[in-house]
PDB file of N, CA and C in Angstrom:
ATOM      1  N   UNK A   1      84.583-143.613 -64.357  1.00  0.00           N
ATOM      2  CA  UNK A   1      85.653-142.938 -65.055  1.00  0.00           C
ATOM      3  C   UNK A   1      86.752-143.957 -65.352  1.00  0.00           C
ATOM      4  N   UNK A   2      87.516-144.016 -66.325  1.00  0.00           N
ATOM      5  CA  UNK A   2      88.116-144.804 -66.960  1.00  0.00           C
ATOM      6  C   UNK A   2      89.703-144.646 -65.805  1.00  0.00           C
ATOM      7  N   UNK A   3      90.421-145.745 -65.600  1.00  0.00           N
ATOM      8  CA  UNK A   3      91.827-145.558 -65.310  1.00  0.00           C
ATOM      9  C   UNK A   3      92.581-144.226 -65.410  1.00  0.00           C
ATOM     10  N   UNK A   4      92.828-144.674 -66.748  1.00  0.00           N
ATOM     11  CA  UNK A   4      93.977-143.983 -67.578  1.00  0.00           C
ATOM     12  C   UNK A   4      93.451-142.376 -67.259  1.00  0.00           C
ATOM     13  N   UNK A   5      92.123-141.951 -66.768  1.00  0.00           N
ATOM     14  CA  UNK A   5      92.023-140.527 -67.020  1.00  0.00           C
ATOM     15  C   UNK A   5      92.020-139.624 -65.016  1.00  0.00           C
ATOM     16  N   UNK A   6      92.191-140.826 -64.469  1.00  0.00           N
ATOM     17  CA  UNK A   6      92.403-140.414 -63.350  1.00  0.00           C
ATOM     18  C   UNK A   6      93.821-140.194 -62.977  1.00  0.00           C
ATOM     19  N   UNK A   7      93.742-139.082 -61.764  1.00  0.00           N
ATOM     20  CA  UNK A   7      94.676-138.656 -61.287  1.00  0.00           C
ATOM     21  C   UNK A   7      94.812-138.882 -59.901  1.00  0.00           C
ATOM     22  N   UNK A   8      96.110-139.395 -59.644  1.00  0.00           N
ATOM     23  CA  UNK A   8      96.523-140.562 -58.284  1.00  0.00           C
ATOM     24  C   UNK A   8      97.369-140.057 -57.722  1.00  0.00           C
ATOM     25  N   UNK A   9      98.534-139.984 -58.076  1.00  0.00           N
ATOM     26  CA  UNK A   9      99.822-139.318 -57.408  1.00  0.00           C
ATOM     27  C   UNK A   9      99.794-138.272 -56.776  1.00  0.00           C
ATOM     28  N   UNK A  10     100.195-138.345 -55.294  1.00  0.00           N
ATOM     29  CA  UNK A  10     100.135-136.829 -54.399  1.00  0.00           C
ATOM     30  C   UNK A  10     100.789-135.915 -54.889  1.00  0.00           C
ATOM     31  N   UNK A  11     101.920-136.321 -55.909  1.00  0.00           N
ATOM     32  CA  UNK A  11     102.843-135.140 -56.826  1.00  0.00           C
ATOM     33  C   UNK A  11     101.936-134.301 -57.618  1.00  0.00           C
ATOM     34  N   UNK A  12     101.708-135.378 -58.468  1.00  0.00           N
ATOM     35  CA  UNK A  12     100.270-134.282 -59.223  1.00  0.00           C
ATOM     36  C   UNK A  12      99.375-133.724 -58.911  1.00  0.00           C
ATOM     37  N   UNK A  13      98.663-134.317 -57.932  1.00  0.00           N
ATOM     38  CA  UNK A  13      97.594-132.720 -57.704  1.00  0.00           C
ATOM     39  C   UNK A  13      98.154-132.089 -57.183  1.00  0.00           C
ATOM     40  N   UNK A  14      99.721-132.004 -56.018  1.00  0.00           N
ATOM     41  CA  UNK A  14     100.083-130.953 -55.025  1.00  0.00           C
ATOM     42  C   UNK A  14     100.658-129.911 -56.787  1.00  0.00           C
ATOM     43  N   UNK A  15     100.869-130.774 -57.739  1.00  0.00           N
ATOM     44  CA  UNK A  15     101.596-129.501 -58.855  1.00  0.00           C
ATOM     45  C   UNK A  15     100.046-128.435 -59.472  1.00  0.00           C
ATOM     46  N   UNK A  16      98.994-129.619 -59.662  1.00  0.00           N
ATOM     47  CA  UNK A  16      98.203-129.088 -59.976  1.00  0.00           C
ATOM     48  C   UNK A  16      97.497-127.583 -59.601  1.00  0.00           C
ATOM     49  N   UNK A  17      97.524-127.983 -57.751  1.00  0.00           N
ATOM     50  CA  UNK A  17      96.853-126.808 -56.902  1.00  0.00           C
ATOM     51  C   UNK A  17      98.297-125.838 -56.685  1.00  0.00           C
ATOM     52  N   UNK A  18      99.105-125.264 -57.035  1.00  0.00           N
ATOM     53  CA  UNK A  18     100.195-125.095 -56.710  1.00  0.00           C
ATOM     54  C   UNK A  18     100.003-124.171 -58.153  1.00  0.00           C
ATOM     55  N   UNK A  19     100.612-125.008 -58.834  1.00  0.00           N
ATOM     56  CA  UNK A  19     100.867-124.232 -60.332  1.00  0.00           C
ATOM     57  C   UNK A  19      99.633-124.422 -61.266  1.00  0.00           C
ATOM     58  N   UNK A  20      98.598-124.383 -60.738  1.00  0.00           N
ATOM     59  CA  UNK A  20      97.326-124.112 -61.828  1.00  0.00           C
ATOM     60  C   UNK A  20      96.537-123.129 -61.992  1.00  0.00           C
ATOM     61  N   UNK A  21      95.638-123.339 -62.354  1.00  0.00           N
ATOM     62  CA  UNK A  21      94.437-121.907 -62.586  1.00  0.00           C
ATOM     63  C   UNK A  21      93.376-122.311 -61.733  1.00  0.00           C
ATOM     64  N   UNK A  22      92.852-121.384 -61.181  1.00  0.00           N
ATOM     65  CA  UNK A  22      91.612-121.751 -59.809  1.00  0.00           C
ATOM     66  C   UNK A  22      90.006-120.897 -60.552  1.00  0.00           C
ATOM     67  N   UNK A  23      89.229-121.852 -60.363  1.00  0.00           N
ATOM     68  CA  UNK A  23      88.290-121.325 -60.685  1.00  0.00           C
ATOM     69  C   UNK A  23      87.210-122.075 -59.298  1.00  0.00           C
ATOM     70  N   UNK A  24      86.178-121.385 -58.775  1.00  0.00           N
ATOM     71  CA  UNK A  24      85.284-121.459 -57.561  1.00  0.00           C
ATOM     72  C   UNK A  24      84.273-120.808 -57.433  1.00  0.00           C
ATOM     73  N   UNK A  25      83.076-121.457 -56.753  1.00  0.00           N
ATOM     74  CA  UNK A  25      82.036-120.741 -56.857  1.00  0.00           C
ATOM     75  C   UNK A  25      81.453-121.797 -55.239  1.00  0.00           C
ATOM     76  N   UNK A  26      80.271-121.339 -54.934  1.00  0.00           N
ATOM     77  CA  UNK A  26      80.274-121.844 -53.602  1.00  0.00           C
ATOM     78  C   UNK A  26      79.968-123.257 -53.061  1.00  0.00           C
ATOM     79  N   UNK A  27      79.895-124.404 -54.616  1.00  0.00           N
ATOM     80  CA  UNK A  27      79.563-125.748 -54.346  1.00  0.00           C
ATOM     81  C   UNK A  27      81.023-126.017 -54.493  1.00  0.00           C
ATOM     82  N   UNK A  28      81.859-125.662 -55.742  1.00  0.00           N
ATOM     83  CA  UNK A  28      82.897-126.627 -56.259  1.00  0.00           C
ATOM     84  C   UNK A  28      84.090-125.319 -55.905  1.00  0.00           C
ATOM     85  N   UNK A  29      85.304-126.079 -56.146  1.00  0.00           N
ATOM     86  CA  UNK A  29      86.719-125.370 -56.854  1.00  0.00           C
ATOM     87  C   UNK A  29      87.426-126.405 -57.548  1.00  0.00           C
ATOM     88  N   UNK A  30      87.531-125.755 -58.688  1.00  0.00           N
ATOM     89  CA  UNK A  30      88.386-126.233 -59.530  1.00  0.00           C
ATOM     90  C   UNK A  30      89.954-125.394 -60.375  1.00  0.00           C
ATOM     91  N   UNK A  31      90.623-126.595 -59.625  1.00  0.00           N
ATOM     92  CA  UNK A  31      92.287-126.057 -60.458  1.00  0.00           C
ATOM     93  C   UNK A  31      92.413-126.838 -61.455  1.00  0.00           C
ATOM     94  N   UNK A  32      93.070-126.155 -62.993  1.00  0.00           N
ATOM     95  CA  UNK A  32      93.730-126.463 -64.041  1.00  0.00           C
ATOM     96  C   UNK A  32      94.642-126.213 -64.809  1.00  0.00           C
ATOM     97  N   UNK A  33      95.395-127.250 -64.864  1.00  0.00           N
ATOM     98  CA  UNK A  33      96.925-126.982 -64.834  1.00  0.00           C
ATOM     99  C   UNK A  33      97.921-127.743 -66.514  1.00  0.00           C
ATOM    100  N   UNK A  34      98.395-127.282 -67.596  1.00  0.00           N
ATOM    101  CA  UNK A  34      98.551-128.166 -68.285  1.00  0.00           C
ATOM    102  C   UNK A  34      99.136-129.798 -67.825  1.00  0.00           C
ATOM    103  N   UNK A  35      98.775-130.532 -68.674  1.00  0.00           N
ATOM    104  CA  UNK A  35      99.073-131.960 -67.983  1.00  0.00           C
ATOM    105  C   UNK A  35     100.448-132.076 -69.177  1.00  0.00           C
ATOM    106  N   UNK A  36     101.222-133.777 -68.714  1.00  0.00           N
ATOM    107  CA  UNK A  36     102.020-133.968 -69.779  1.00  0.00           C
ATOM    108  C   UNK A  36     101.711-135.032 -70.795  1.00  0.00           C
ATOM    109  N   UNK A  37     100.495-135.550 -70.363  1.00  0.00           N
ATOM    110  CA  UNK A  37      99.900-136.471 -71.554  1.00  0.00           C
ATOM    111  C   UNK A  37      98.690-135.697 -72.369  1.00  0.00           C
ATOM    112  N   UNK A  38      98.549-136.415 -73.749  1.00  0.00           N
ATOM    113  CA  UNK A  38      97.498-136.152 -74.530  1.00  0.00           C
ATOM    114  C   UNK A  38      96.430-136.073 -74.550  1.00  0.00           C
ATOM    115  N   UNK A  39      95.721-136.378 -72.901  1.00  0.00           N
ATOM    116  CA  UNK A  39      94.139-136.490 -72.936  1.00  0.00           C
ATOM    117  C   UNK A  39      94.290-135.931 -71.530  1.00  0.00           C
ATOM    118  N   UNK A  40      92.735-135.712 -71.036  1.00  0.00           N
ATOM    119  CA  UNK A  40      92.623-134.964 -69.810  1.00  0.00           C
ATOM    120  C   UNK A  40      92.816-136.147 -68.536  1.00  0.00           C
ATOM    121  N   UNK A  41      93.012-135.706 -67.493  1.00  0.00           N
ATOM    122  CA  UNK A  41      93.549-136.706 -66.245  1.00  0.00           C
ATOM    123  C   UNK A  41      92.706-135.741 -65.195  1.00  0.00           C
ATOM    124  N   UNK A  42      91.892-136.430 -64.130  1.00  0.00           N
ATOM    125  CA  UNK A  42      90.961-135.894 -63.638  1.00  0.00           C
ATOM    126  C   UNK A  42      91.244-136.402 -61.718  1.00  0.00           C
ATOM    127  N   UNK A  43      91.024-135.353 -61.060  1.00  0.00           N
ATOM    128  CA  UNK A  43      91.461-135.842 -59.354  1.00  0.00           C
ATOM    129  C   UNK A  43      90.150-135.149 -58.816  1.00  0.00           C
ATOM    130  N   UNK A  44      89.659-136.301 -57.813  1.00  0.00           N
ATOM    131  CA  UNK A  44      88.441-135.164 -57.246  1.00  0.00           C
ATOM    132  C   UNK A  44      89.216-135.487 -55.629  1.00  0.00           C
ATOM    133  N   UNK A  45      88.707-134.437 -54.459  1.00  0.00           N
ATOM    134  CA  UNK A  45      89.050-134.533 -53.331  1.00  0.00           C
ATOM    135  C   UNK A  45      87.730-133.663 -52.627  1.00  0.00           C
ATOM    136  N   UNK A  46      87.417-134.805 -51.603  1.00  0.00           N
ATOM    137  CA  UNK A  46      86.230-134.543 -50.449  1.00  0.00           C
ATOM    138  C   UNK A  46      86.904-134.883 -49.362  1.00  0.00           C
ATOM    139  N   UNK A  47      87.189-133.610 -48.974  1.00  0.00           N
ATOM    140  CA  UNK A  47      87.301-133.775 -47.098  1.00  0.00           C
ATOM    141  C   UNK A  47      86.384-133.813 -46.286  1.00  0.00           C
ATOM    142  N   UNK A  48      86.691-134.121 -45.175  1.00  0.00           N
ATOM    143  CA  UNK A  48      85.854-134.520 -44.045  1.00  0.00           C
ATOM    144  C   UNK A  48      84.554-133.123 -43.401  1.00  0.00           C
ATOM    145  N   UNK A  49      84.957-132.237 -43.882  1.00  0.00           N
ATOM    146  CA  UNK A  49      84.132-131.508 -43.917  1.00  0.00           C
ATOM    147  C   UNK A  49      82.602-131.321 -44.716  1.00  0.00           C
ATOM    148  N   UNK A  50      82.845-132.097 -45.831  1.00  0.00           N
ATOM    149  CA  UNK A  50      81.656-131.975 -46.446  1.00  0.00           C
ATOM    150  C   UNK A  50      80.387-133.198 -45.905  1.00  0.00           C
ATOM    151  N   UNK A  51      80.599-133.987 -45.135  1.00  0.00           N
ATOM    152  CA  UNK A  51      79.914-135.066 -44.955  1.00  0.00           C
ATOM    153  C   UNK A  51      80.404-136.291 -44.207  1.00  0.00           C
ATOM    154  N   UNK A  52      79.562-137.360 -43.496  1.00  0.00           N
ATOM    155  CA  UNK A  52      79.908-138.671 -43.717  1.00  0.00           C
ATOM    156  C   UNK A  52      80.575-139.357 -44.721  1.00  0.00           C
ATOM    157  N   UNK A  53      81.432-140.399 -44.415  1.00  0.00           N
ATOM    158  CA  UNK A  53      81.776-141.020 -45.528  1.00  0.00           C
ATOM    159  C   UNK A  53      80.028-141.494 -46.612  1.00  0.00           C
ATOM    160  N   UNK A  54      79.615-141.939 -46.186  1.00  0.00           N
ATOM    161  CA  UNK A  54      78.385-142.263 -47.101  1.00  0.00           C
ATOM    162  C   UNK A  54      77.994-140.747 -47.901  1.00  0.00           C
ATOM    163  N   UNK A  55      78.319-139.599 -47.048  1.00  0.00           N
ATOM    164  CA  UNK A  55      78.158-138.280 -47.994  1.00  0.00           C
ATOM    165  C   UNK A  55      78.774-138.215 -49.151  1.00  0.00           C
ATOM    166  N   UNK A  56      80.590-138.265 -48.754  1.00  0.00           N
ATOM    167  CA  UNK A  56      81.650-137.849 -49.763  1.00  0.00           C
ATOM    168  C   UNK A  56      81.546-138.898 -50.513  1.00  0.00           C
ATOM    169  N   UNK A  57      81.277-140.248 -50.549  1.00  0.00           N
ATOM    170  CA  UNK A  57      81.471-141.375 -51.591  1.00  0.00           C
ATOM    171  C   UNK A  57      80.583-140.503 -52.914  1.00  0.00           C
ATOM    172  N   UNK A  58      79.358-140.224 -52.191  1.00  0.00           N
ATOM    173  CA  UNK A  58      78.105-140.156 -53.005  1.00  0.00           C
ATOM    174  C   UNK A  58      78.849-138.837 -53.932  1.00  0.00           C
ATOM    175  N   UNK A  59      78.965-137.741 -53.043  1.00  0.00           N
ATOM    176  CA  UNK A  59      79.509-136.863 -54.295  1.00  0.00           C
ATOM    177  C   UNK A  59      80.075-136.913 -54.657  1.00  0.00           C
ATOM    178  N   UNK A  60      81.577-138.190 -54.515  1.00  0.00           N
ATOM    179  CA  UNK A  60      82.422-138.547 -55.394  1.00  0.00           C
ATOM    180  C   UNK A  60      81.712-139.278 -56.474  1.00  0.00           C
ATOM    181  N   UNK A  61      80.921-139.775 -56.432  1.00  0.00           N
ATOM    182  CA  UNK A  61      80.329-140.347 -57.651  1.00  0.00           C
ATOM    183  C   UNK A  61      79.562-139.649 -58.554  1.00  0.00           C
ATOM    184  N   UNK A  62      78.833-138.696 -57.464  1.00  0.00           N
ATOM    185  CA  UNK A  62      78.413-137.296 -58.929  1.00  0.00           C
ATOM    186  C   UNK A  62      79.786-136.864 -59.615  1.00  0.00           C
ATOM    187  N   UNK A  63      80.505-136.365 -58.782  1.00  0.00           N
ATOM    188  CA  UNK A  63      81.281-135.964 -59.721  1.00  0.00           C
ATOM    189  C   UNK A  63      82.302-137.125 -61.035  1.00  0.00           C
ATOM    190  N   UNK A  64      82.407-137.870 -60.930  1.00  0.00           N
ATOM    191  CA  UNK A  64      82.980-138.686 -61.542  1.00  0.00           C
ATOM    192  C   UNK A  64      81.811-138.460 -62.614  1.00  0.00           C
ATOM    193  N   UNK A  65      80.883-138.743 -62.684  1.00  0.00           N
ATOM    194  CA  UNK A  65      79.854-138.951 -63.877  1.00  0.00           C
ATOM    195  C   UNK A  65      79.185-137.580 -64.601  1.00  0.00           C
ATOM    196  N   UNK A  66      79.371-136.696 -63.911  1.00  0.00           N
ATOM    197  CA  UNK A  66      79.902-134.921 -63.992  1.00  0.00           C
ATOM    198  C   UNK A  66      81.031-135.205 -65.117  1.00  0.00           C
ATOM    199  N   UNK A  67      81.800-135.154 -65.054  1.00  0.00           N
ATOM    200  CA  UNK A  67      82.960-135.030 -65.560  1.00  0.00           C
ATOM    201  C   UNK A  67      83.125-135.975 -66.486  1.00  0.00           C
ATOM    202  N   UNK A  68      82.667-137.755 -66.592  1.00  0.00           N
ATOM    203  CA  UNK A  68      82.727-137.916 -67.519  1.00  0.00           C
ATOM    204  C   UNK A  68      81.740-138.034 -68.892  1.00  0.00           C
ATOM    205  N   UNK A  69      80.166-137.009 -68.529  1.00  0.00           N
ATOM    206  CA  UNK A  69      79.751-136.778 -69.723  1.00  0.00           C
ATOM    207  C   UNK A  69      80.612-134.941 -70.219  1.00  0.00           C
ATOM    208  N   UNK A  70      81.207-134.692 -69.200  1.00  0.00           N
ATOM    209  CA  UNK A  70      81.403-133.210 -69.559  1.00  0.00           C
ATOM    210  C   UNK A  70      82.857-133.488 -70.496  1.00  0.00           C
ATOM    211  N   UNK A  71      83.362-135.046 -70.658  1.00  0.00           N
ATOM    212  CA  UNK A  71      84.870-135.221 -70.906  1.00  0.00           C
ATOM    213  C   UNK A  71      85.050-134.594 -72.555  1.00  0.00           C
ATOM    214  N   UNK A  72      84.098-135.011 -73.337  1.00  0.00           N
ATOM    215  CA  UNK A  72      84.160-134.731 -74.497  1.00  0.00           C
ATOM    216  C   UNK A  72      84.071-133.650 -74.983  1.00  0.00           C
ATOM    217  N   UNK A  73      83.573-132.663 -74.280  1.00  0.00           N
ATOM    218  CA  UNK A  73      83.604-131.467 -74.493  1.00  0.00           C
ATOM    219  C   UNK A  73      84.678-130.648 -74.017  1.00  0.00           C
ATOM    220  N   UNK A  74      85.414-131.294 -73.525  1.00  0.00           N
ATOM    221  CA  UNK A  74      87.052-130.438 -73.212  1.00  0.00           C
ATOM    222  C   UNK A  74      88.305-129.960 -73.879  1.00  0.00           C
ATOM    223  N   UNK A  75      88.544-129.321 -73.732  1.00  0.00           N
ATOM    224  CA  UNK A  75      90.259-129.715 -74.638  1.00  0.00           C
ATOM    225  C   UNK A  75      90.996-130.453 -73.915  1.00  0.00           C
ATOM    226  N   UNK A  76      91.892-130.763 -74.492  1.00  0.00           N
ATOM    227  CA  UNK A  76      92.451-132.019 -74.062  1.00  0.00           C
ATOM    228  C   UNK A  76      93.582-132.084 -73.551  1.00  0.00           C
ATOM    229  N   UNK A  77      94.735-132.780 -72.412  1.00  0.00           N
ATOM    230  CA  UNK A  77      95.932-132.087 -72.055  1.00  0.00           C
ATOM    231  C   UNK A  77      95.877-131.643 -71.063  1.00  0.00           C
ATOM    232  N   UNK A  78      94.676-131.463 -70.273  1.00  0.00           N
ATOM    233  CA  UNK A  78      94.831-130.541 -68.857  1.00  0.00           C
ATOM    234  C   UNK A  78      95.229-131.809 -67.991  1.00  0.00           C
ATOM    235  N   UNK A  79      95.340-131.443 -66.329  1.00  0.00           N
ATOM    236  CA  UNK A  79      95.033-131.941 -65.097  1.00  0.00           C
ATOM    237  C   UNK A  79      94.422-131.351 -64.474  1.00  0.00           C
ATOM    238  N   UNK A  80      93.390-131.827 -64.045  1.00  0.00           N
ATOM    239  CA  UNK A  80      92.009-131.032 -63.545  1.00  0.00           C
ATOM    240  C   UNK A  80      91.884-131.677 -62.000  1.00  0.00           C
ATOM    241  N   UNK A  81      91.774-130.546 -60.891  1.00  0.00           N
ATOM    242  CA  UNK A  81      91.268-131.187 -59.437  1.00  0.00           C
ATOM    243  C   UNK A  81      89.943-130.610 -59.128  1.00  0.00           C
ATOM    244  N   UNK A  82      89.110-131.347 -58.978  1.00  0.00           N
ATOM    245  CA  UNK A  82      87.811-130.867 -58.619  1.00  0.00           C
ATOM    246  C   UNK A  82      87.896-130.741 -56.890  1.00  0.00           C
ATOM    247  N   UNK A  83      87.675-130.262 -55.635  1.00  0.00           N
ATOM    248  CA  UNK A  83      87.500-129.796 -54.637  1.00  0.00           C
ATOM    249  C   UNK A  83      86.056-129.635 -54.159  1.00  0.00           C
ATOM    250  N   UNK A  84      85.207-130.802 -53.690  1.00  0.00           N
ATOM    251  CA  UNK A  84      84.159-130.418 -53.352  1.00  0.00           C
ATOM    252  C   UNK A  84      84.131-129.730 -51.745  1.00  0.00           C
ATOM    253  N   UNK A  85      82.781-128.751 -51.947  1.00  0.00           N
ATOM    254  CA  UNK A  85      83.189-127.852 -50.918  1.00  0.00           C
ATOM    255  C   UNK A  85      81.673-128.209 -49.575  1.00  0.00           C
ATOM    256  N   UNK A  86      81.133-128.148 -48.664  1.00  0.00           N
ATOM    257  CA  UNK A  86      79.919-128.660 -47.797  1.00  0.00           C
ATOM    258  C   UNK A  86      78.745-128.400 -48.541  1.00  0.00           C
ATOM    259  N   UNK A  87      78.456-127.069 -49.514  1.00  0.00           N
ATOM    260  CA  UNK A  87      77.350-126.974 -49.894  1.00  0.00           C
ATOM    261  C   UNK A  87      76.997-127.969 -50.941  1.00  0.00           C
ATOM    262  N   UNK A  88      77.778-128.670 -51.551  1.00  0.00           N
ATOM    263  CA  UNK A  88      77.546-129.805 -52.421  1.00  0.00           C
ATOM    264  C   UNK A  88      76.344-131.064 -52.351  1.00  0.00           C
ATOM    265  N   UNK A  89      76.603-131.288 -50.938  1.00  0.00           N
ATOM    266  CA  UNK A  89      76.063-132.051 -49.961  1.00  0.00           C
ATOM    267  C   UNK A  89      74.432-132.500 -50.590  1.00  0.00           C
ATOM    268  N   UNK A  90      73.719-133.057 -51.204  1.00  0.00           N
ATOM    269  CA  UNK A  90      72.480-133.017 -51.153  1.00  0.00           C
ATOM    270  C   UNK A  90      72.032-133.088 -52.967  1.00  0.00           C
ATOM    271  N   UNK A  91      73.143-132.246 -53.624  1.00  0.00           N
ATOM    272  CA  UNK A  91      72.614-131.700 -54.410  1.00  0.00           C
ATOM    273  C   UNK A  91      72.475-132.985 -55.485  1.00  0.00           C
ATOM    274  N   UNK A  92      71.730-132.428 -56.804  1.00  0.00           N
ATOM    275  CA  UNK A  92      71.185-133.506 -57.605  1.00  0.00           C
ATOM    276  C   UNK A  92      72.520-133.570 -59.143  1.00  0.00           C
ATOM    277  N   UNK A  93      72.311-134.476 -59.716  1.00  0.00           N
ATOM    278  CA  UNK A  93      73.223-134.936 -60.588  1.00  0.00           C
ATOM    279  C   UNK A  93      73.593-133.514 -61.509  1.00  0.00           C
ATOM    280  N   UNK A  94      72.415-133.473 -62.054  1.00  0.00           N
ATOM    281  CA  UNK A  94      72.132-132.314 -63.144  1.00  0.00           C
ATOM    282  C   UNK A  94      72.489-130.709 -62.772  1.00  0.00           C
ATOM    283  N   UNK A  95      72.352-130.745 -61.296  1.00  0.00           N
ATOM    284  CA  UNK A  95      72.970-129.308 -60.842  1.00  0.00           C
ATOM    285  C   UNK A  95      75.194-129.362 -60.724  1.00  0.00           C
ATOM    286  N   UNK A  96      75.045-130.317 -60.162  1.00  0.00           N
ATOM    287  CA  UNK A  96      76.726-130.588 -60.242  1.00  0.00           C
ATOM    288  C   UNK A  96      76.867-130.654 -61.603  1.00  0.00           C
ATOM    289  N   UNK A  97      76.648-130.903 -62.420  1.00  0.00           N
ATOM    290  CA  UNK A  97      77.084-130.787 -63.850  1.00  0.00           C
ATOM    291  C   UNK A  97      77.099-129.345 -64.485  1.00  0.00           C
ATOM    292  N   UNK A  98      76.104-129.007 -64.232  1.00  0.00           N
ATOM    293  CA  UNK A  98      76.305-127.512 -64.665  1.00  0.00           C
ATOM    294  C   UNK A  98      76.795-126.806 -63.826  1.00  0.00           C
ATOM    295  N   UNK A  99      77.132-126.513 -62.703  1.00  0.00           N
ATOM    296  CA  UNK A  99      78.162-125.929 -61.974  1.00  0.00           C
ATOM    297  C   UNK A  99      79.194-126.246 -62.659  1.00  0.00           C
ATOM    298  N   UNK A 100      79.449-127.617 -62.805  1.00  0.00           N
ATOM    299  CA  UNK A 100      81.321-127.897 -63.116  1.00  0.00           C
ATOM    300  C   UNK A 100      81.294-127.529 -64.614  1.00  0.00           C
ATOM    301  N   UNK A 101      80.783-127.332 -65.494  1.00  0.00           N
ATOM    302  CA  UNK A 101      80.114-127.235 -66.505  1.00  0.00           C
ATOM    303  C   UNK A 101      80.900-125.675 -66.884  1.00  0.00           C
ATOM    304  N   UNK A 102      80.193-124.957 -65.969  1.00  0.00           N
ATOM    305  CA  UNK A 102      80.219-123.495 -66.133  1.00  0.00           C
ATOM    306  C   UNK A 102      81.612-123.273 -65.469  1.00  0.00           C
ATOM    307  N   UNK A 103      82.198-123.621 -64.339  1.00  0.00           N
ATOM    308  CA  UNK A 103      83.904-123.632 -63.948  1.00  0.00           C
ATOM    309  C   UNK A 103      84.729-123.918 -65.230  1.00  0.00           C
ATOM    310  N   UNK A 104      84.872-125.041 -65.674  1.00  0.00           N
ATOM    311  CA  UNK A 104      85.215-125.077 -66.710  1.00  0.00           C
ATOM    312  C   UNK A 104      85.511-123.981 -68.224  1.00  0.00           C
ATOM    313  N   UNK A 105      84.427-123.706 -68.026  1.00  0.00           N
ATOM    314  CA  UNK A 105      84.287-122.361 -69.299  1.00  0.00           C
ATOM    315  C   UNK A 105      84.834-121.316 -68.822  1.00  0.00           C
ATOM    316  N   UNK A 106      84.715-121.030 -67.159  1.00  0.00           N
ATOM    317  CA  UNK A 106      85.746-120.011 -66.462  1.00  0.00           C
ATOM    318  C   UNK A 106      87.193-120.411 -66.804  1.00  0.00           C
ATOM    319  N   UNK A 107      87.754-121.427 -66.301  1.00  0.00           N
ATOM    320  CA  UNK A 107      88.738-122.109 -66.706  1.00  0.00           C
ATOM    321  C   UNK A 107      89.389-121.764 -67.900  1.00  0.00           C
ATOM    322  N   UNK A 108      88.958-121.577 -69.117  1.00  0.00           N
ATOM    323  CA  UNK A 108      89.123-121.951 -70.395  1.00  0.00           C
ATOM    324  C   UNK A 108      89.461-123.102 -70.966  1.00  0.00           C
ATOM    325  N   UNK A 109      88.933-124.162 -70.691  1.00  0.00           N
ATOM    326  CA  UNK A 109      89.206-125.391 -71.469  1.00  0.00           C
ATOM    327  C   UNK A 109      87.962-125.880 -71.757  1.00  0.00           C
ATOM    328  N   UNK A 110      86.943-125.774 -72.124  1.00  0.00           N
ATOM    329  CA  UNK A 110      85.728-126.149 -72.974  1.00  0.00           C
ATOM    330  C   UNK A 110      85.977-125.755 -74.494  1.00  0.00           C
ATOM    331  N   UNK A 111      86.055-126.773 -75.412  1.00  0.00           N
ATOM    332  CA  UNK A 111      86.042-126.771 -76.700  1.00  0.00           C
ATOM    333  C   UNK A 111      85.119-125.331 -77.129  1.00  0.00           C
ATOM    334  N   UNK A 112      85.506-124.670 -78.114  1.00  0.00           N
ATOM    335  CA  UNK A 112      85.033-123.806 -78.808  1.00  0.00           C
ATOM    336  C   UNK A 112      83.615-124.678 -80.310  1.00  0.00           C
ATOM    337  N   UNK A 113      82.726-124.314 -79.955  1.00  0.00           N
ATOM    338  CA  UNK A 113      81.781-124.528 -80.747  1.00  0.00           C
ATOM    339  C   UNK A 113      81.559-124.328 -81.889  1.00  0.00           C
ATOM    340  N   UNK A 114      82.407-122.788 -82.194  1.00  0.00           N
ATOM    341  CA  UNK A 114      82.227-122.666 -83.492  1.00  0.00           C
ATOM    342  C   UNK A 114      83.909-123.120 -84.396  1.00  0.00           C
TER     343      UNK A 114
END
């Protein structure tokens, strides 16, 4: 995932989870919150609950690559925290994508098709 589209500052995600929209299902949660720049800005967080560090790296890296084929299909402007939750643990690239996939569309920020 590129720099510029990550999200770093403990200010921002505490505004994010605070003043955003929650969407969850029993792998992921995701809050989304308008951002103040022009493109989307992305925070993932794995606590110690879901795994070994060799666990959480790994699903930090699904999700990073989750998110950035899902980037183009977004609208644009949010701050997004992804929250992985223990059942994550194991799972394969292509299933985390469509989970976050389908949060998203809960969400409302997936580009309209037609």
């Amino acid at each position: 995932m590129q720099q510029h589209l990550r999200l770093r500052q403990r200010d921002d995600f505490q505004r994010v989870r605070e003043t955003g929209h929650t969407c969850q299902d029993h792998w992921l949660i995701i809050n989304v919150a308008p951002g103040t720049l022009p493109h989307n800005r992305y925070g993932i967080i794995t606590g110690k609950r879901v795994g070994s560090a060799v666990a959480r790296n790994r699903i930090r890296r699904l999700l990073k690559e989750a998110l950035r084929l899902l980037h183009a299909r977004l609208d644009q402007g949010y701050d997004v925290v992804v929250i992985a939750r223990p059942a994550v643990a194991g799972q394969s690239l292509a299933a985390i994508q469509q989970r976050l996939s389908r949060l998203c569309q809960q969400a409302g920020i997936v580009k309209d098709t037609t």
